[in-house]
Protein backbone atom coordinates (compact mmCIF):
# COMPACT_ATOMS: atom_id res chain seq x y z
CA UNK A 1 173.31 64.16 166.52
CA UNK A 2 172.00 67.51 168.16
CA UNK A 3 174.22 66.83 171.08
CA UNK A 4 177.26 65.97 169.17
CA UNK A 5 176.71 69.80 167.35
CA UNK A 6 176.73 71.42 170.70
CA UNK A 7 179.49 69.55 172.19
CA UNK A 8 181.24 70.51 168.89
CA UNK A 9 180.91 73.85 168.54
CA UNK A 10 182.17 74.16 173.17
CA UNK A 11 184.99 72.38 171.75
CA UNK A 12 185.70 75.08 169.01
CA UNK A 13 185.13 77.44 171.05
CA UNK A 14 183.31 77.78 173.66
CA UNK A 15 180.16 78.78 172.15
CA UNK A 16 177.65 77.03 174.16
CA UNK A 17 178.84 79.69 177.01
CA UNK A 18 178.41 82.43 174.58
CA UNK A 19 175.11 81.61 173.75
CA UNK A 20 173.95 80.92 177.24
CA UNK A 21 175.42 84.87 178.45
CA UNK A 22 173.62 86.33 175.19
CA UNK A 23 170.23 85.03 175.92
CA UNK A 24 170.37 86.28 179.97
CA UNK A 25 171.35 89.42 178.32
CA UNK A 26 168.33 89.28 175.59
CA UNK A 27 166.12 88.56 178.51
CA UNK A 28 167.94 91.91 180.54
CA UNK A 29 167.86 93.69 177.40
CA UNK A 30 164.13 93.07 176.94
CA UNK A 31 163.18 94.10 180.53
CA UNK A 32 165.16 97.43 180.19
CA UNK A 33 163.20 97.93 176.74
CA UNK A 34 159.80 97.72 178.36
CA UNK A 35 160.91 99.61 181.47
CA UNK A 36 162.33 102.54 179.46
CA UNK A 37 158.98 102.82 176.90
CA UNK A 38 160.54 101.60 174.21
CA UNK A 39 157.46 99.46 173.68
CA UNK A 40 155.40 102.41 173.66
CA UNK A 41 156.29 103.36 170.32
CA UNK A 42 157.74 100.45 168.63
CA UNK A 43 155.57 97.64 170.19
CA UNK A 44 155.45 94.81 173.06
CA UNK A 45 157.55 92.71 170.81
CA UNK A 46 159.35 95.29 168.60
CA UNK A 47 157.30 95.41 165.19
CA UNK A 48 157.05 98.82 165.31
CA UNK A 49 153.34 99.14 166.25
CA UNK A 50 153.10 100.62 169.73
CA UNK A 51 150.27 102.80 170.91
CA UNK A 52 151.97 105.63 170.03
CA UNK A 53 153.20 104.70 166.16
CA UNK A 54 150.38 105.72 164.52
CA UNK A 55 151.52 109.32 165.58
CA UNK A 56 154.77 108.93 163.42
CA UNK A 57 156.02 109.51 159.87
CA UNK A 58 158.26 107.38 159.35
CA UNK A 59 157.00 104.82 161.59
CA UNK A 60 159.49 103.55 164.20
CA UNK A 61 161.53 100.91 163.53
CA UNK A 62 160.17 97.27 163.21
CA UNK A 63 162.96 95.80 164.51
CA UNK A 64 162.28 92.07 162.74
CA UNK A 65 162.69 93.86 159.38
CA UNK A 66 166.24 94.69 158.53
CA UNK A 67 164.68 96.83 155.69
CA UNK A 68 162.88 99.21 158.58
CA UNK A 69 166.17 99.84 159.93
CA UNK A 70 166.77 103.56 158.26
CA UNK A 71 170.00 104.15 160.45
CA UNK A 72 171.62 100.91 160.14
CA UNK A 73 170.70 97.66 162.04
CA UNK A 74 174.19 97.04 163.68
CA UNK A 75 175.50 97.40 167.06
CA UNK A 76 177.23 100.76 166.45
CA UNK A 77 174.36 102.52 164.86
CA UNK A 78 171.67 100.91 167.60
CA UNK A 79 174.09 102.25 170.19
CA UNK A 80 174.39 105.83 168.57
CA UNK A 81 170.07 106.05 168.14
CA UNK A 82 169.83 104.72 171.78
CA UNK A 83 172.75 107.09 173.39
CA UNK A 84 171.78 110.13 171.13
CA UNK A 85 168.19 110.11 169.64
CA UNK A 86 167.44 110.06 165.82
CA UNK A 87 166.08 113.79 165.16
CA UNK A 88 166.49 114.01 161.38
CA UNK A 89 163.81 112.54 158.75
CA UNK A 90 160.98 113.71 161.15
CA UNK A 91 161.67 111.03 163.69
CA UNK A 92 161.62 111.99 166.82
CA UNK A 93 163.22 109.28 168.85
CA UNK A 94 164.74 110.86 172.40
CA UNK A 95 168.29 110.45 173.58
CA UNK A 96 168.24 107.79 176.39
CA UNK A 97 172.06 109.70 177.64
CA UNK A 98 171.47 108.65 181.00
CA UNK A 99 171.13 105.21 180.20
CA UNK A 100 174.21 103.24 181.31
CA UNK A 101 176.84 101.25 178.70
CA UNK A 102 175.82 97.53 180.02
CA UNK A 103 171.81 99.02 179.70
CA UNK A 104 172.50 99.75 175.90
CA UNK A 105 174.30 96.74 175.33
CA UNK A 106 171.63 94.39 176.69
CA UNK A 107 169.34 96.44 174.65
CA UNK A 108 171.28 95.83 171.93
CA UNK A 109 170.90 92.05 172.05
CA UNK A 110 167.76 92.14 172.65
CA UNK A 111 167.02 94.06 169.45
CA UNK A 112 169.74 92.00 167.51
CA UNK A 113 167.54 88.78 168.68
CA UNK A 114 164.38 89.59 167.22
CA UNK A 115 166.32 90.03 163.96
CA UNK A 116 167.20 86.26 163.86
CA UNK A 117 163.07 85.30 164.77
CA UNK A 118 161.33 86.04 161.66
């Protein structure tokens, strides 16, 4: 049954590929989080408890609780807190501007994964 569902949804559109690009770049996207220090405030696995969270009010983002997300969990506003920083509600997340477009977007996916985990 499980392989007639896959073969279906190839058929319908290709999806099997898509899913197969979006988990390399989930994998990418978590590299780049842990090589940037993303981890170091919101955690090893993105729940928002990283060694430095405790220093933080509001706490950063747990990024398996859509709730946490206080400037919007989609790809647009990830992309603008990434690219420009969040420096309003006494957060003090930094501007990764150097960071390139394909970097964010992996990052992106990454996040958007641990969304769909808990």
């Amino acid at each position: 049954m499980k392989k007639y569902v896959l073969l279906l949804f190839y058929l319908l559109g290709g999806w099997g590929f898509a899913w197969a690009d979006t988990g390399d770049m989930a994998d990418k996207g978590k590299e780049l989080y842990l090589s940037y220090g993303c981890a170091l405030c919101h955690g090893w696995e993105g729940k928002g408890d990283g060694i430095n969270s405790q220093k933080f009010q509001p706490p950063p983002t747990n990024f398996h609780n859509l709730q946490a997300y206080l400037h919007g969990s989609d790809a647009d506003s990830l992309r603008r807190s990434i690219q420009n920083g969040i420096k309003e509600d006494n957060s003090i997340m930094p501007a990764f501007e150097d960071m390139s477009a394909d970097e964010v977007d992996e990052i992106i996916v990454y996040l958007k994964s641990l969304q769909k985990r808990d």
